[in-house]
Protein backbone atom coordinates (compact mmCIF):
# COMPACT_ATOMS: atom_id res chain seq x y z
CA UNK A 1 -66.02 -97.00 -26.33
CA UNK A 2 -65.64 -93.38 -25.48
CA UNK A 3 -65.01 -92.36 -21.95
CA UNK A 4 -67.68 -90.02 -20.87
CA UNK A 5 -66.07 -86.57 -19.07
CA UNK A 6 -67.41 -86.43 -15.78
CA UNK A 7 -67.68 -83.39 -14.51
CA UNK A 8 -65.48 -81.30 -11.78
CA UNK A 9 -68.15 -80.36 -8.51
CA UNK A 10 -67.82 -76.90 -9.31
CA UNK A 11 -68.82 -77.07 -12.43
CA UNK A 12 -71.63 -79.36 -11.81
CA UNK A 13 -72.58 -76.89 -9.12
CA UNK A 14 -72.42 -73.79 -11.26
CA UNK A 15 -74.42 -75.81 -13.90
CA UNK A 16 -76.89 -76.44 -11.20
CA UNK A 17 -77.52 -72.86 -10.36
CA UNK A 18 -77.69 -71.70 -13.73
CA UNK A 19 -80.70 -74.02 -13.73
CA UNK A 20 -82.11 -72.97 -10.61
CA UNK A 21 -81.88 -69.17 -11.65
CA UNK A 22 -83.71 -69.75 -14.90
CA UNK A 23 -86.53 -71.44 -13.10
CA UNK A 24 -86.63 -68.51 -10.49
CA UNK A 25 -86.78 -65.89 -13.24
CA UNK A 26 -89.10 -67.89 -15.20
CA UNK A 27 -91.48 -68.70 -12.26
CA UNK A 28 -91.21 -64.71 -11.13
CA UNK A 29 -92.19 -63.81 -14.75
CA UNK A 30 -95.39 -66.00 -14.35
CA UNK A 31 -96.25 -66.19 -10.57
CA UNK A 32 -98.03 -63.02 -10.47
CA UNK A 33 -99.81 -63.17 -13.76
CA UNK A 34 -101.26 -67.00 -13.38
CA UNK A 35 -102.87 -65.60 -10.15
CA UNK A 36 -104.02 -62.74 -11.46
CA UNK A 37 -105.91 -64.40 -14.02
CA UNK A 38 -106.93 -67.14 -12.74
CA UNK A 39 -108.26 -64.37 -10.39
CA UNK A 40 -110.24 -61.95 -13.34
CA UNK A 41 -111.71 -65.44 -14.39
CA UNK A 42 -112.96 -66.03 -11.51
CA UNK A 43 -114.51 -62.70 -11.19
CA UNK A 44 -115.67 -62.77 -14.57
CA UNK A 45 -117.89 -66.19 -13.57
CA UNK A 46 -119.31 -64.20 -10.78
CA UNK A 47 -120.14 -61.42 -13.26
CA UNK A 48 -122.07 -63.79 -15.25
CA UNK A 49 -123.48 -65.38 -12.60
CA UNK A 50 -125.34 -62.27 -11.44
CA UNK A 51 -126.57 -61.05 -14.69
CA UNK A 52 -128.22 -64.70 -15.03
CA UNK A 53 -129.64 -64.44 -11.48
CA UNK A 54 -130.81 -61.21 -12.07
CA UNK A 55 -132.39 -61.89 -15.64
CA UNK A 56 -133.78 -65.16 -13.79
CA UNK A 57 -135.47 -63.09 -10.71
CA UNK A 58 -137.09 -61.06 -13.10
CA UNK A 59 -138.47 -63.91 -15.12
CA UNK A 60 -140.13 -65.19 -11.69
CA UNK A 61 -141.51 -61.76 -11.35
CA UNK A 62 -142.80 -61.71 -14.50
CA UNK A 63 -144.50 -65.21 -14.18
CA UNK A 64 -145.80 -64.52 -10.93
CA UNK A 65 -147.88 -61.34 -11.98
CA UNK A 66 -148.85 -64.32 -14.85
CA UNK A 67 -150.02 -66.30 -12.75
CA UNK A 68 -151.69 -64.20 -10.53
CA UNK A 69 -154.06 -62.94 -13.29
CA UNK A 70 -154.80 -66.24 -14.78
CA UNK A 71 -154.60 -68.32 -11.36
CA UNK A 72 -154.47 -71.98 -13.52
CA UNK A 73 -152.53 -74.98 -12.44
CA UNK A 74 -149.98 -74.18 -15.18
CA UNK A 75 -149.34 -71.11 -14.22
CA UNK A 76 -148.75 -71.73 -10.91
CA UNK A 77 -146.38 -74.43 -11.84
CA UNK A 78 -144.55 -71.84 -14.39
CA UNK A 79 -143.94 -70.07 -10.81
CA UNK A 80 -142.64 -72.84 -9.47
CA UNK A 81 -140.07 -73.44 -12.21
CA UNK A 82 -138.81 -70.15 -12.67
CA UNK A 83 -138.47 -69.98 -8.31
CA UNK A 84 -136.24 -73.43 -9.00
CA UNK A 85 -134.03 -72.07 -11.63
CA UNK A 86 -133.51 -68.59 -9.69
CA UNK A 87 -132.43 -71.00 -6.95
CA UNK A 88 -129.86 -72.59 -9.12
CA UNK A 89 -129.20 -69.53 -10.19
CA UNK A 90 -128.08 -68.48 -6.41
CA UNK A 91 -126.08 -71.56 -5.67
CA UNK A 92 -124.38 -71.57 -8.87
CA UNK A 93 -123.68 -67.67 -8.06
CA UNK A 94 -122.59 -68.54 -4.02
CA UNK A 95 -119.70 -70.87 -5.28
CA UNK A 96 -118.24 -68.63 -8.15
CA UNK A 97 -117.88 -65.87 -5.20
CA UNK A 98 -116.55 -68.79 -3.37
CA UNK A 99 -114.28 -69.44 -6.16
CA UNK A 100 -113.17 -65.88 -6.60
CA UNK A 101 -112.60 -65.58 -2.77
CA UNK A 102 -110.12 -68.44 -2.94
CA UNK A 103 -108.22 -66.82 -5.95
CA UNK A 104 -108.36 -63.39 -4.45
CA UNK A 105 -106.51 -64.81 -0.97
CA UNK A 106 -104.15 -66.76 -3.58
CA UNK A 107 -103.55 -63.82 -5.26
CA UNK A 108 -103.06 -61.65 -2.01
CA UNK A 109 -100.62 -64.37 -0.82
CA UNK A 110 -98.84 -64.26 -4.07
CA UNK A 111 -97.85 -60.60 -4.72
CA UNK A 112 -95.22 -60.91 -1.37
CA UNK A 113 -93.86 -63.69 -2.75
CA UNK A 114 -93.16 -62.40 -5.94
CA UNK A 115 -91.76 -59.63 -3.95
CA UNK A 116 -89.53 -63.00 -2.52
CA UNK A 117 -88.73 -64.28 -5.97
CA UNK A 118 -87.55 -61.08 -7.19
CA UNK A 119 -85.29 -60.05 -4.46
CA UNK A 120 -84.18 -63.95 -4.98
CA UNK A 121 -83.79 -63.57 -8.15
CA UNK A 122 -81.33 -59.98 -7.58
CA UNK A 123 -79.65 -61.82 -5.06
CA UNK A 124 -78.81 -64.60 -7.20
CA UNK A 125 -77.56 -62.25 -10.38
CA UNK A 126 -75.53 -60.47 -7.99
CA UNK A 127 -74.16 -63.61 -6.75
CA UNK A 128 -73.34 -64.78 -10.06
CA UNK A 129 -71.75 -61.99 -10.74
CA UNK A 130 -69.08 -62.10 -7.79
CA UNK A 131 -68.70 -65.70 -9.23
CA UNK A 132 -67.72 -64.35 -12.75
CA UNK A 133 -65.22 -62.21 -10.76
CA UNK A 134 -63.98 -64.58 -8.74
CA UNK A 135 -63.92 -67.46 -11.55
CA UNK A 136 -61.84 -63.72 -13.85
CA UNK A 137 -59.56 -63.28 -11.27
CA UNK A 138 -58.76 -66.32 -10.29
CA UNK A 139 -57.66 -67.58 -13.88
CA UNK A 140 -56.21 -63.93 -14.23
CA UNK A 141 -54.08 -65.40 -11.22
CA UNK A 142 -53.35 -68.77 -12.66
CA UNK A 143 -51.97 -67.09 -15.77
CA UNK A 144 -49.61 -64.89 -13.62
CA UNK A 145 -48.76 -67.95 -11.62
CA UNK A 146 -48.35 -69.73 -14.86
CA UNK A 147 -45.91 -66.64 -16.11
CA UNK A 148 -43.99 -66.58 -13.02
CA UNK A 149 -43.22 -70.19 -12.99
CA UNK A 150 -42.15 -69.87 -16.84
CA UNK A 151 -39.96 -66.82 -15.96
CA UNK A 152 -38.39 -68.82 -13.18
CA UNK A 153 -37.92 -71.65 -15.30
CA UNK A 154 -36.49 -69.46 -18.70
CA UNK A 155 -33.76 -67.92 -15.52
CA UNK A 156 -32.89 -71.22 -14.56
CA UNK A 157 -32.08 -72.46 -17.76
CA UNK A 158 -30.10 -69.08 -18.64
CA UNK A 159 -28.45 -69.63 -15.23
CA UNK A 160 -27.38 -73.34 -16.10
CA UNK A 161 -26.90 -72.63 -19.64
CA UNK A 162 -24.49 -70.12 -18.44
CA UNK A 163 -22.83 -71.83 -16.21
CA UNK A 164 -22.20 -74.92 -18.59
């Protein structure tokens, strides 16, 4: 059975933040935009919601001069219905501006931290570009290291070969 490679810590580390900067960058790509639709959907409920009302309120107008002229029983209950549904109407209008308060103060909480998760997400390029530096230059060092010792080495067997 093959013997799985485990990995050195720095490389498991620098693994680790390559994942954690992708899900910053991805998460500051789509913070800002899932709020601010969820946000013109909301609004767009509340829209509705008023045109309906105010369609509805005008149909309870409309019955009510009805139902004054005629004064029946039907009419009068005609009044009644179209009073009920302009009712519903109002509560189904109070929560969707409920609704689009909520994603409004989500949406005014989440343009700072998008603000956050961009500077987080600078901070982290920058930083992983000081890594790519450090991680050049110190395998630019290794190979001088690496050169010096073979130098050293090549002398020494000159030296002894001259010698002997």
């Amino acid at each position: 059975m093959a013997k799985k490679k485990e990995m050195h810590l720095v490389e498991e580390l620098e693994s680790n933040f390559q994942s954690l900067h992708k899900k910053i960058v991805k998460s500051k790509d789509n913070y800002l935009a899932s709020h601010q639709k969820e946000f013109n959907k909301a609004s767009r409920a509340v829209k509705s919601a008023q045109s309906k009302l105010l369609r509805a309120k005008k149909q309870v107008i409309k019955v009510a001069l009805a139902a004054k002229k005629s004064g029946s029983k039907k009419a009068h209950n005609e009044v009644v219905k179209a009073k009920a549904a302009a009712a519903l109407l109002g509560n189904s209008l109070h929560e969707a501006k409920a609704i689009m308060a909520t994603s409004q103060s989500k949406l005014k909480t989440a343009k700072p931290f998008q603000k956050k998760l961009t500077a987080r997400a600078k901070a982290l390029e920058a930083f992983e570009k000081s890594w790519e530096k450090k991680v050049k230059a110190e395998a630019a060092s290794a190979a001088r290291r690496a050169a010096a010792a073979r130098k050293k080495r090549a002398a020494a067997a000159r030296a002894k070969k001259a010698e002997g």
